[in-house]
N, C-alpha and C. Protein backbone atom coordinates (compact mmCIF):
# COMPACT_ATOMS: atom_id res chain seq x y z
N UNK A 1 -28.97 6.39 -6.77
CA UNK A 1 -28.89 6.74 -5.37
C UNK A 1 -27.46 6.46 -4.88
N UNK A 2 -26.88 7.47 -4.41
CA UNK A 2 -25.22 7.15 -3.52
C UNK A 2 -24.92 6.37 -2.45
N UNK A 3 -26.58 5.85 -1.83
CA UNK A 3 -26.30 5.27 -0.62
C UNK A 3 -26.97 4.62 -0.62
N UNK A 4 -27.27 3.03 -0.08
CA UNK A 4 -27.82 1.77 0.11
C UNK A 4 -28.13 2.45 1.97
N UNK A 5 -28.76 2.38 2.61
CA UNK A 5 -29.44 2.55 4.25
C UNK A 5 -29.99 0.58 4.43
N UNK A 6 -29.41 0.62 5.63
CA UNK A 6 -29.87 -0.37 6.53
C UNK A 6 -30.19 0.32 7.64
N UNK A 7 -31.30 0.07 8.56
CA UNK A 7 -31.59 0.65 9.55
C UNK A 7 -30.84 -0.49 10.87
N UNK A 8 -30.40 -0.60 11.28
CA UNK A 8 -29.66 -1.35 12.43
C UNK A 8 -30.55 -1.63 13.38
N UNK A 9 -29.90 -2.62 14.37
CA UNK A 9 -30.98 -3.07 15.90
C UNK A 9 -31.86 -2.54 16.52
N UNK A 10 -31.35 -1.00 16.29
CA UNK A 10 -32.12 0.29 17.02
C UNK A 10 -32.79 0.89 15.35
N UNK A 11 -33.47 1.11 15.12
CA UNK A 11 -33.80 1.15 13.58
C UNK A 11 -34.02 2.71 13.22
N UNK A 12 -33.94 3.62 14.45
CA UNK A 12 -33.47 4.86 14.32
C UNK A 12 -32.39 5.51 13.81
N UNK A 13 -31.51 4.23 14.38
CA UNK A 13 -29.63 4.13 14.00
C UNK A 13 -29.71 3.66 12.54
N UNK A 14 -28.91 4.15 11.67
CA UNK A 14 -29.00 3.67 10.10
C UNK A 14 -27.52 3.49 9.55
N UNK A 15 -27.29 2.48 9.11
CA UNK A 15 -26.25 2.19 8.86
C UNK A 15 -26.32 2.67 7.11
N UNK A 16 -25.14 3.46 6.74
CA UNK A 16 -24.91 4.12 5.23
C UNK A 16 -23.79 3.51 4.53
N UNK A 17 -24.04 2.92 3.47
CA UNK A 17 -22.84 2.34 2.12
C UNK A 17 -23.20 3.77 1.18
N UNK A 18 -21.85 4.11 0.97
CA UNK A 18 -22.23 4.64 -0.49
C UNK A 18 -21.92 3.80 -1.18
N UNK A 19 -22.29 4.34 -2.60
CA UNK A 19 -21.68 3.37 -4.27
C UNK A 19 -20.54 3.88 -4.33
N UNK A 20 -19.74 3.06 -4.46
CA UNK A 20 -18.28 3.46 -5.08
C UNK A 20 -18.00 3.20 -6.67
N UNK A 21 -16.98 4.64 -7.27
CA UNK A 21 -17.33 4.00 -8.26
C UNK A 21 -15.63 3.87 -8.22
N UNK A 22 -15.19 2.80 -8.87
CA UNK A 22 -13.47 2.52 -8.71
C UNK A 22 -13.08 1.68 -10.32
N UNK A 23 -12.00 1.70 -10.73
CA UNK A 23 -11.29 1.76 -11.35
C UNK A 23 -9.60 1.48 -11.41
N UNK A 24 -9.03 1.49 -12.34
CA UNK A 24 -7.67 0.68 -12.31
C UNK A 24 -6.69 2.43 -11.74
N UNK A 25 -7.63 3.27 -11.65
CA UNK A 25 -6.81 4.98 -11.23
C UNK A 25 -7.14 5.07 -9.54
N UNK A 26 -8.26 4.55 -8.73
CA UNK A 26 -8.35 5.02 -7.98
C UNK A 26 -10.15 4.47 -7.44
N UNK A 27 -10.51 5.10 -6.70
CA UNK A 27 -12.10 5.51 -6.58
C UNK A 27 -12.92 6.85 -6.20
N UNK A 28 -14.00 6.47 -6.53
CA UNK A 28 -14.43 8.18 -6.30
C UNK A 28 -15.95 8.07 -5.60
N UNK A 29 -16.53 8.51 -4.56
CA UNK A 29 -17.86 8.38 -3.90
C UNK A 29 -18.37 9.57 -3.77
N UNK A 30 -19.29 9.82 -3.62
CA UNK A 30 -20.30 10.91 -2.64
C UNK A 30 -19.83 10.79 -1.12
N UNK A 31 -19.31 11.66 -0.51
CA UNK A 31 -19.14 10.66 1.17
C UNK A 31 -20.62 11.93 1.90
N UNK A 32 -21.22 13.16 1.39
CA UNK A 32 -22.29 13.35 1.53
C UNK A 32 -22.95 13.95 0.64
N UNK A 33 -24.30 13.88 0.35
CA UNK A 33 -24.92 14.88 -0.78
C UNK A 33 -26.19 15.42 0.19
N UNK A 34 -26.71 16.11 0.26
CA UNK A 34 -27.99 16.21 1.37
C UNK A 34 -29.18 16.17 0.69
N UNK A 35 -29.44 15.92 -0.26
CA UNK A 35 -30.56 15.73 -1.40
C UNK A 35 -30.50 13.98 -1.67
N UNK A 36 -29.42 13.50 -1.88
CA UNK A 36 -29.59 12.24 -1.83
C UNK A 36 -29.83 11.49 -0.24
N UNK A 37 -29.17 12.15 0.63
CA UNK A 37 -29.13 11.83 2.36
C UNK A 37 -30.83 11.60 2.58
N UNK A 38 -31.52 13.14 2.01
CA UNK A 38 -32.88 12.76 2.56
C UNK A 38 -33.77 12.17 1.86
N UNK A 39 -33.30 11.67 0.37
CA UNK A 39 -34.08 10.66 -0.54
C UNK A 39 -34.00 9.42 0.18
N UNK A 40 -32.65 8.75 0.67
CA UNK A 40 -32.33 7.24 1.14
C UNK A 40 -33.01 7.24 2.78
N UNK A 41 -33.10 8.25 3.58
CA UNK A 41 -33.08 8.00 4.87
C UNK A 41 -34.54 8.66 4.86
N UNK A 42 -35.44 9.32 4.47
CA UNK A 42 -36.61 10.43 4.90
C UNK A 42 -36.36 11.41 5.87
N UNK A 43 -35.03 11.49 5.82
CA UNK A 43 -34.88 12.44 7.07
C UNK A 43 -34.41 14.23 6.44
N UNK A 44 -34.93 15.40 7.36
CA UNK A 44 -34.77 16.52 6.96
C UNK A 44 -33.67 16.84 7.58
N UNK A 45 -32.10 16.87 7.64
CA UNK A 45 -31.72 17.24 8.92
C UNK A 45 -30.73 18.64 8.47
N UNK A 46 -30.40 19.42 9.42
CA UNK A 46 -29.49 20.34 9.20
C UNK A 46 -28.25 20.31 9.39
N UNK A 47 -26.59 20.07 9.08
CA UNK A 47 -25.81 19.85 9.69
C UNK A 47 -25.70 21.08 10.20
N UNK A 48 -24.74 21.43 11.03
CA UNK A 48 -23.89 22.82 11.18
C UNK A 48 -22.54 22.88 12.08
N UNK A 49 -21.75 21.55 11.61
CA UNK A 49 -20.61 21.38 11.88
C UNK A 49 -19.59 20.25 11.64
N UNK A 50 -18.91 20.16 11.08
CA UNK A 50 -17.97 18.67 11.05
C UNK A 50 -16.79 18.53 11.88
N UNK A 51 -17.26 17.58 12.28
CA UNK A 51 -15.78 17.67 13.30
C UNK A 51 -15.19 16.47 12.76
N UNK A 52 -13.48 16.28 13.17
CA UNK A 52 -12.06 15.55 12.62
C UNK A 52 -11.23 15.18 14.13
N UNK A 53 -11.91 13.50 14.21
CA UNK A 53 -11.22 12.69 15.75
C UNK A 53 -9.96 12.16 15.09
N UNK A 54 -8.96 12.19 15.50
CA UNK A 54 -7.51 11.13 15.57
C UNK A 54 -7.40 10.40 17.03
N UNK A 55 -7.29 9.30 16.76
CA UNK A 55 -7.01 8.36 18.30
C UNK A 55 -5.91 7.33 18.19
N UNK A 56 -5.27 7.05 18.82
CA UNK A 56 -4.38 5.88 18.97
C UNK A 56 -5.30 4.50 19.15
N UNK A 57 -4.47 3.16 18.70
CA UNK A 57 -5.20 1.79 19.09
C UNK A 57 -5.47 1.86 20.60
N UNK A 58 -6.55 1.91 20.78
CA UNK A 58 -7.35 1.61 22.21
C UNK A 58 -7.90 2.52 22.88
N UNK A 59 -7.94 3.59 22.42
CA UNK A 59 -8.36 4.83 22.84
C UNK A 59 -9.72 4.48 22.49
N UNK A 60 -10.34 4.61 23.89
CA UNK A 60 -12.13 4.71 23.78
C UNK A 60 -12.37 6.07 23.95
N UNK A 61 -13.51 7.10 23.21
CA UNK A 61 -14.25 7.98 23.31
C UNK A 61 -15.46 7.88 24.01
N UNK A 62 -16.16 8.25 24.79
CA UNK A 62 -17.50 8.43 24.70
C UNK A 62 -17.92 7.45 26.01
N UNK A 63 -18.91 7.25 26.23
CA UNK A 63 -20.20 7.45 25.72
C UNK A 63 -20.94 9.07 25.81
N UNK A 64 -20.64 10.00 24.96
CA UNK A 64 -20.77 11.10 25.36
C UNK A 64 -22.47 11.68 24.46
N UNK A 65 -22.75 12.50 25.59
CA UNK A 65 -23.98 13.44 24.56
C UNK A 65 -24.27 14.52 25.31
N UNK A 66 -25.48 15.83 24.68
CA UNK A 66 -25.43 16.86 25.50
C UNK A 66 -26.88 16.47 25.99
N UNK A 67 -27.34 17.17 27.14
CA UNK A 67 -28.82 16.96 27.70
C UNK A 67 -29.54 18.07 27.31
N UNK A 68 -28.97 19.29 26.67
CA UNK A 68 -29.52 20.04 25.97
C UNK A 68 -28.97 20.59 25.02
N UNK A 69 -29.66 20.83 23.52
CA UNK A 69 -28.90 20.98 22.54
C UNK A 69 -28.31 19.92 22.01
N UNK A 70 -29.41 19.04 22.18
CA UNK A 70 -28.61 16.68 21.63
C UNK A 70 -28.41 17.14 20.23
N UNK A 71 -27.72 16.23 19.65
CA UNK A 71 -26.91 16.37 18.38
C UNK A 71 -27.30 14.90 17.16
N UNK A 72 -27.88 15.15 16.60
CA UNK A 72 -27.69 13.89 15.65
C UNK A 72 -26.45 14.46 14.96
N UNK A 73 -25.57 12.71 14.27
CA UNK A 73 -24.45 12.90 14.15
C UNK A 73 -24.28 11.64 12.87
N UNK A 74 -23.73 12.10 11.73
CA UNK A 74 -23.32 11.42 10.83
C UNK A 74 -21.71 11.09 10.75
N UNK A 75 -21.21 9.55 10.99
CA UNK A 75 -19.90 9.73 11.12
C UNK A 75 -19.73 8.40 10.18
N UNK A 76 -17.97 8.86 9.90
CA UNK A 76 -17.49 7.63 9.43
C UNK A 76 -15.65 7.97 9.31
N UNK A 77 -15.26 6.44 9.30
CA UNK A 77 -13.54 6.59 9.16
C UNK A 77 -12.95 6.91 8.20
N UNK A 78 -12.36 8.06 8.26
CA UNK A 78 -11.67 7.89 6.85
C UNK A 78 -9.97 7.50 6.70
N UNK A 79 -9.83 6.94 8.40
CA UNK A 79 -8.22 6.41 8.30
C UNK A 79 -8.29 5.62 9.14
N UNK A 80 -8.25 4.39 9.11
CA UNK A 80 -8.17 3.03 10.53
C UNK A 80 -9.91 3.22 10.42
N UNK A 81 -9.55 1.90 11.79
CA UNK A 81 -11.39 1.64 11.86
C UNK A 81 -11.73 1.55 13.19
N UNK A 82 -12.77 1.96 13.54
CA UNK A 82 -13.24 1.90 14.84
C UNK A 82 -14.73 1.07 14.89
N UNK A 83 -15.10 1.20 16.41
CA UNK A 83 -16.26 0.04 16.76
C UNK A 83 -16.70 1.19 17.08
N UNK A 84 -17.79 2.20 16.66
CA UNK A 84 -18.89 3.16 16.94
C UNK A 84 -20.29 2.22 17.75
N UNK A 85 -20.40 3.17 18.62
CA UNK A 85 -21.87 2.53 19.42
C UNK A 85 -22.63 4.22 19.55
N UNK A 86 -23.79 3.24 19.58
CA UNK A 86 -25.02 4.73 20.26
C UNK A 86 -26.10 3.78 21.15
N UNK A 87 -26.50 4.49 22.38
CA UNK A 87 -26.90 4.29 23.16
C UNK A 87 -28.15 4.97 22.99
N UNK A 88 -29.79 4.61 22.98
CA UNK A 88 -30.80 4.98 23.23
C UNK A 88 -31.21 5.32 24.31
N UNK A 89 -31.27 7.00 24.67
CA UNK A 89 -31.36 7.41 25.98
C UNK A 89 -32.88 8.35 25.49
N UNK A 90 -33.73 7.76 24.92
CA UNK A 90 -35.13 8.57 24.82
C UNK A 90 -36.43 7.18 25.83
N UNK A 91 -36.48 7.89 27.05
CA UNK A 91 -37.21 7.11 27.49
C UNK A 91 -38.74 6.96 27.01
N UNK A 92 -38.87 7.38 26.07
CA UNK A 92 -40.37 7.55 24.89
C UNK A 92 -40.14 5.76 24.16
N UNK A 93 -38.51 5.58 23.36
CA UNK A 93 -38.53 5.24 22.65
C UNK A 93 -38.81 3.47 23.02
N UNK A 94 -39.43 2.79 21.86
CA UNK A 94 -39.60 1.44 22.33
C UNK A 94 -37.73 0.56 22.54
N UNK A 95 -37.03 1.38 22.02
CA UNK A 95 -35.84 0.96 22.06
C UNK A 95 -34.84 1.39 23.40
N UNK A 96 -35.03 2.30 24.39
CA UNK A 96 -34.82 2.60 25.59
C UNK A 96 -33.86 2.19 26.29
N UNK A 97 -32.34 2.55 26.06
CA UNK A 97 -31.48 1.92 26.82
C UNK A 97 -31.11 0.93 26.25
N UNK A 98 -31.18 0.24 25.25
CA UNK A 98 -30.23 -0.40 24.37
C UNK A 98 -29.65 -0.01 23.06
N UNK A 99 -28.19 -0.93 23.06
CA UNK A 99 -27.67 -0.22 22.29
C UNK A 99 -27.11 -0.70 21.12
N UNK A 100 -26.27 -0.22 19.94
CA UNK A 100 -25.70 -0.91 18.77
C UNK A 100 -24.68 -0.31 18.28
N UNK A 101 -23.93 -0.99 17.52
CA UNK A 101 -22.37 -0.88 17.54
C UNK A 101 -22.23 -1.43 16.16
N UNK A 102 -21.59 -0.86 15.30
CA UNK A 102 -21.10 -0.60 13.75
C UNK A 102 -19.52 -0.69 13.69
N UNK A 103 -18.72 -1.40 12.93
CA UNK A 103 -17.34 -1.37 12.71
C UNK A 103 -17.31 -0.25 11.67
N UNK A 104 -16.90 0.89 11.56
CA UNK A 104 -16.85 1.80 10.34
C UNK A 104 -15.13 1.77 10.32
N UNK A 105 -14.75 1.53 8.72
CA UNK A 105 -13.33 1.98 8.30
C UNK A 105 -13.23 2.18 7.14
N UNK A 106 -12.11 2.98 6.94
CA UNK A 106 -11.70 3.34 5.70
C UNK A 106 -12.04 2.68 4.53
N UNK A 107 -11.44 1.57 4.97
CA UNK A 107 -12.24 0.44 4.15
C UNK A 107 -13.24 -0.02 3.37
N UNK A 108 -14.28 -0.18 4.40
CA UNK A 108 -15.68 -0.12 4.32
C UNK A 108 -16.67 1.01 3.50
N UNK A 109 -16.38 2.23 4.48
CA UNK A 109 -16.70 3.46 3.82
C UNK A 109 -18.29 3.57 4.50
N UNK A 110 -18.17 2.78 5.56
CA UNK A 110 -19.87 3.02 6.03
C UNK A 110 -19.78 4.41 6.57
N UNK A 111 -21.32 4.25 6.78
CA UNK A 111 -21.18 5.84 7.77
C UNK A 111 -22.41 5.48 8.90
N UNK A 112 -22.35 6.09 9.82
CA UNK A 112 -23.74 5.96 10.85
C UNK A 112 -24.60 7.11 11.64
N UNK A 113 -25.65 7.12 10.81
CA UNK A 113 -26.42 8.25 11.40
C UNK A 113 -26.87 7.88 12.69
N UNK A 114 -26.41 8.67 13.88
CA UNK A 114 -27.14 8.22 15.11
C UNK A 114 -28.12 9.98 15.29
N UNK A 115 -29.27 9.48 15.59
CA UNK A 115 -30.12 10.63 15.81
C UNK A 115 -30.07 11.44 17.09
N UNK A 116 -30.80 12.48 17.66
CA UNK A 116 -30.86 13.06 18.96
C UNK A 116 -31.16 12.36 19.83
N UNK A 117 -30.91 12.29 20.80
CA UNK A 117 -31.43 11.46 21.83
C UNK A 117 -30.37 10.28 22.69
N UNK A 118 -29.42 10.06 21.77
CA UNK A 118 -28.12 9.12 22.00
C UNK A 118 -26.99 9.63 22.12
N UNK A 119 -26.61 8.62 23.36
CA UNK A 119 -24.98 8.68 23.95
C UNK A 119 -24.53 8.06 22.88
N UNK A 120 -23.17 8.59 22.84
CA UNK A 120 -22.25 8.23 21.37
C UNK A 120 -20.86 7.74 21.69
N UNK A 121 -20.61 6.43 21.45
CA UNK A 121 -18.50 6.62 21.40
C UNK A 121 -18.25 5.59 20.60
N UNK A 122 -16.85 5.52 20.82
CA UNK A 122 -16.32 4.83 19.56
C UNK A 122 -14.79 4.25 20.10
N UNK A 123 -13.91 3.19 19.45
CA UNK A 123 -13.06 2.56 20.11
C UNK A 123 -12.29 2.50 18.82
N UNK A 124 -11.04 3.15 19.40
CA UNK A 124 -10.18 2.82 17.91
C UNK A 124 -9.64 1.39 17.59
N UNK A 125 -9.54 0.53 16.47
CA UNK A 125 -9.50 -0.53 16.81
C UNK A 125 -7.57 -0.56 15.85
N UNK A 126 -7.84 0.30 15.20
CA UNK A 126 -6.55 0.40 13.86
C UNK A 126 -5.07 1.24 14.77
N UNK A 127 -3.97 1.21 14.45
CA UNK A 127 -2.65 1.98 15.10
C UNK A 127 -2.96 3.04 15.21
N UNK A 128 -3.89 3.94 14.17
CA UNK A 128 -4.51 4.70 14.29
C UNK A 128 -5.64 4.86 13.77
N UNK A 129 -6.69 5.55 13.97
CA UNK A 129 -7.96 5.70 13.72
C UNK A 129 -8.39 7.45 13.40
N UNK A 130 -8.84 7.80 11.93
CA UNK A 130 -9.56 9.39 12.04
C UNK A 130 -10.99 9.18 11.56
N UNK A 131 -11.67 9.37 12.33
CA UNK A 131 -13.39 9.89 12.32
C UNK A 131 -13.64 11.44 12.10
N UNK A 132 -14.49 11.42 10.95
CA UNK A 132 -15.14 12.56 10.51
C UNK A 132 -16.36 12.52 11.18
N UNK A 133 -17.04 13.32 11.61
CA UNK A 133 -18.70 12.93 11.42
C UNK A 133 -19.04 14.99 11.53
N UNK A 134 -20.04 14.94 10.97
CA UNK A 134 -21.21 15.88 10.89
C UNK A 134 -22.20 16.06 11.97
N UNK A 135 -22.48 17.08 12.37
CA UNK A 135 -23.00 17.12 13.40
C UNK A 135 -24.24 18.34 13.52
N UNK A 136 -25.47 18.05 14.23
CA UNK A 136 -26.98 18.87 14.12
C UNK A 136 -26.97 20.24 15.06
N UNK A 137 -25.78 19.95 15.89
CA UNK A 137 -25.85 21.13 16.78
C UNK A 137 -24.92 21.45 17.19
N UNK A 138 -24.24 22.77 18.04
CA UNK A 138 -22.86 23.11 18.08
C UNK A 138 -22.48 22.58 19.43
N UNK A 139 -21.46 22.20 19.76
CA UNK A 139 -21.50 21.70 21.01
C UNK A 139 -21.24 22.72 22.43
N UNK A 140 -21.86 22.61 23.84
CA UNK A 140 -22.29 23.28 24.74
C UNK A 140 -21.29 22.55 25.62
N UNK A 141 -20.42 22.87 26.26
CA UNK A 141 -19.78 22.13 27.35
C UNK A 141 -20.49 22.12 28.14
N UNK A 142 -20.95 23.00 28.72
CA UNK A 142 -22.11 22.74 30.31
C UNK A 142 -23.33 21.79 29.86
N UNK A 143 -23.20 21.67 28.64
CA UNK A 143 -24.76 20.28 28.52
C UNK A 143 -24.40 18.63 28.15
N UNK A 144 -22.75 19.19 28.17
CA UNK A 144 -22.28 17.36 28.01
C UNK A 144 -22.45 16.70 29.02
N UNK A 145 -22.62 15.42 28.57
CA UNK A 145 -22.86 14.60 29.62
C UNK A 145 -22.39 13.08 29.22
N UNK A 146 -21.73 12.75 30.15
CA UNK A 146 -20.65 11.47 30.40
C UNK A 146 -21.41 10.01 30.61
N UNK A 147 -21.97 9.20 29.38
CA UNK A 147 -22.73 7.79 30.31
C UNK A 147 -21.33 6.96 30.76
N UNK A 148 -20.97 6.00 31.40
CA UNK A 148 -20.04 5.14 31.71
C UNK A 148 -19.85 4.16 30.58
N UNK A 149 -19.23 3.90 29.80
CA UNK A 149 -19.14 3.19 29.07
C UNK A 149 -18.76 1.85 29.24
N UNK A 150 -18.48 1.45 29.71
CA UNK A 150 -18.60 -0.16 30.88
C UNK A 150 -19.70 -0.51 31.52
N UNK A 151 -20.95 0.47 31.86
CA UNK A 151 -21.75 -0.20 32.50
C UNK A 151 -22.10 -1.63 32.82
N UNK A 152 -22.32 -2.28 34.09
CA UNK A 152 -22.51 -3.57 33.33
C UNK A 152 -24.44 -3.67 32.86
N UNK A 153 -25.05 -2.39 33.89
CA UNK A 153 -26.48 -2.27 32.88
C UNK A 153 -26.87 -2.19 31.68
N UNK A 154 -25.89 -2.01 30.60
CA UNK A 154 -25.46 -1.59 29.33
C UNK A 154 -25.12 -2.82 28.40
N UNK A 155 -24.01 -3.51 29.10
CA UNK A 155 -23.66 -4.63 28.53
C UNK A 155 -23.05 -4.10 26.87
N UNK A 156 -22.30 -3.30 26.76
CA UNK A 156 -21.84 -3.67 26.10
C UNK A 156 -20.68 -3.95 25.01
N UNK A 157 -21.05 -4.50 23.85
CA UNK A 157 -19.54 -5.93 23.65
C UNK A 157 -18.44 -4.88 23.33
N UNK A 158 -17.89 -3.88 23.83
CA UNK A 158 -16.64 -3.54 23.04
C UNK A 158 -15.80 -4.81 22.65
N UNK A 159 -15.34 -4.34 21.67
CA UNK A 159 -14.29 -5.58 21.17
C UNK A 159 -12.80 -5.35 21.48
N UNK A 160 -12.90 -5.56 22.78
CA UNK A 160 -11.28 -5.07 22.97
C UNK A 160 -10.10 -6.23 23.61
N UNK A 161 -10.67 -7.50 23.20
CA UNK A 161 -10.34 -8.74 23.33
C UNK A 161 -9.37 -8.91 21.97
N UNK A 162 -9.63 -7.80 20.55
CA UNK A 162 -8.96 -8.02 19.32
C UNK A 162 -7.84 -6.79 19.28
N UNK A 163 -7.41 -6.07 21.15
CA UNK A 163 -6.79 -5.08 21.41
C UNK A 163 -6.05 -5.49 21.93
N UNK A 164 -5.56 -6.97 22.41
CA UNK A 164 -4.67 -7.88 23.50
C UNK A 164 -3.36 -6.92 23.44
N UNK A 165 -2.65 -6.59 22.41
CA UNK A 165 -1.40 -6.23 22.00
C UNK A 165 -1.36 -4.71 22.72
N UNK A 166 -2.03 -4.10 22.36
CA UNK A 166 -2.16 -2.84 22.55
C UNK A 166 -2.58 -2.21 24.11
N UNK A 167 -3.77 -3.31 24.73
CA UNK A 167 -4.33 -3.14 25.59
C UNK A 167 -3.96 -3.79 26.92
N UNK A 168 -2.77 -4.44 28.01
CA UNK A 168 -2.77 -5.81 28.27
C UNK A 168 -2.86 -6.07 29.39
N UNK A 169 -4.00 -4.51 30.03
CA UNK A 169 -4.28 -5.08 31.31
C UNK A 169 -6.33 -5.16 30.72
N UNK A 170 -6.52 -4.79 29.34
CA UNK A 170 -8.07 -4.90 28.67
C UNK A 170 -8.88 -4.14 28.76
N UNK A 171 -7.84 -3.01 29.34
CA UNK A 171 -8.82 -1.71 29.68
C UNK A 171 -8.33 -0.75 28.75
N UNK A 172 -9.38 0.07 27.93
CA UNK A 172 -9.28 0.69 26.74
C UNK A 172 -8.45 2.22 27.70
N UNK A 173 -8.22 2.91 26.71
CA UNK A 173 -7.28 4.59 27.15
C UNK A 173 -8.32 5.25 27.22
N UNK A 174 -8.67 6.15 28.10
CA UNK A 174 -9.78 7.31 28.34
C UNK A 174 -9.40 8.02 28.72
N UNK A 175 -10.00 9.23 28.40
CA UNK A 175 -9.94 10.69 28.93
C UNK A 175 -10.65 10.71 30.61
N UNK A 176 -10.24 11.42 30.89
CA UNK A 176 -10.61 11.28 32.91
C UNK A 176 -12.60 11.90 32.53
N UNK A 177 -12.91 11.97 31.81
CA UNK A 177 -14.49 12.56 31.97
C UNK A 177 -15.03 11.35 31.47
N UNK A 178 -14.31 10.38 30.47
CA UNK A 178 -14.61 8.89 30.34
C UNK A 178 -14.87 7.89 31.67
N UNK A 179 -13.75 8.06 32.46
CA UNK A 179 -13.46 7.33 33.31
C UNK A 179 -14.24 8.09 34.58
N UNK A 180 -15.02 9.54 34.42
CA UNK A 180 -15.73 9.56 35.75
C UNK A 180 -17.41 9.54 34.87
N UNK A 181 -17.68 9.12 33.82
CA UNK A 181 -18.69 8.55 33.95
C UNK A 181 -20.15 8.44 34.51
N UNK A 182 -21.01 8.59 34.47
CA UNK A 182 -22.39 7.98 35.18
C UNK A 182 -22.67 6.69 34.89
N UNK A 183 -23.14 5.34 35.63
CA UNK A 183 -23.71 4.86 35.85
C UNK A 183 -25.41 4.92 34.35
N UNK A 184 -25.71 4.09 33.72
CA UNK A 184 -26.87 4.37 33.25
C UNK A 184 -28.22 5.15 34.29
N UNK A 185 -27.98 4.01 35.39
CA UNK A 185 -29.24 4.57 36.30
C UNK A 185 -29.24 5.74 36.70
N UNK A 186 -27.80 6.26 36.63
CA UNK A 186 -28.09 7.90 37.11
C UNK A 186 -27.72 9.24 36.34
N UNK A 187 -27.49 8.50 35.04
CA UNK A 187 -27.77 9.74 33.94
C UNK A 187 -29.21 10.77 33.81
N UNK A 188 -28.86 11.49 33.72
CA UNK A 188 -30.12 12.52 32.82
C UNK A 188 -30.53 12.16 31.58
N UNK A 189 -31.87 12.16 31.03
CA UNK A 189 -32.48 11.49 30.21
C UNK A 189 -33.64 12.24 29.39
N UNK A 190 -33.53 11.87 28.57
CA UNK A 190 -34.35 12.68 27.18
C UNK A 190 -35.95 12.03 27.08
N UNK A 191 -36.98 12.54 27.16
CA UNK A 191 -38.16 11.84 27.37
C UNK A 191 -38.50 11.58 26.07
């Protein structure tokens, strides 16, 4: 099997190791197979797109998702490392509004399946940071939708206390649709 799965806090969210296999030349992994994906995880999923993020140290993304046309999303770093979070916005789920957060880097080589239903972002933590991830649906501008990523209903830990240098009034870099945000309480929500 190419991949070891931990299911994370939210146990929907799955945290992915592949096997590496390495040597005194180099290393070599699977970074996806979709036959092994749905042996380790039970999941059927379809991709039908990969997208390629570059960010500077402190640049926060997200908390972004669409309210129609939601996207499960397989991601991971393949240059610098970032603090990835997903937010449980399925008011069905016993997990409802809380959330979990994965260090993925180059390094590491994790990856994190976050399913439909979740706000998604990520914080570059490296000079620079590139995220790959795979994605279930094509994206709709009129169905994105902005959670606040500071909430203090949310609570949660970005690590941007290990950004002092970069950051030094502690407020991460955002795009202005970051910074206008919803509130958790007044997002739109996936039943």
């Amino acid at each position: 099997m190419p991949y070891t799965v931990t299911p994370t806090a939210i146990p929907d969210v799955l945290l992915l190791e592949p096997k590496v296999f390495s040597d005194e030349r180099g290393y070599f992994f699977e970074s996806y197979n979709d036959r092994a994906f749905q042996q380790a995880t039970g999941l059927d999923v379809d991709f039908v797109q990969d997208n390629h993020s570059m960010s500077t140290k402190g640049v926060l993304r997200g908390l972004h998702y669409q309210i129609r046309h939601p996207q499960g999303k397989l991601l991971r770093a393949v240059q610098g490392s970032v603090f990835d979070v997903a937010v449980d916005l399925r008011r069905s789920s016993p997990t409802f509004g809380r959330w979990v957060g994965a260090r993925l880097s180059a390094e590491n080589r994790r990856q994190l399946w976050i399913p439909p239903g979740f706000a998604h972002g990520f914080l570059a933590l490296s000079e620079t940071a590139e995220v790959l991830y795979k994605i279930t649906d094509y994206w709709y501008p009129e169905h994105e939708r902005t959670l606040l990523w500071n909430d203090p209903a949310l609570a949660v830990a970005w690590p941007l206390d290990a950004l002092a240098d970069a950051l030094p009034d502690d407020m991460p870099r955002l795009a202005a649709k970051d910074v206008a945000g919803k509130p958790f309480a007044e997002v739109e929500l996936f039943d």
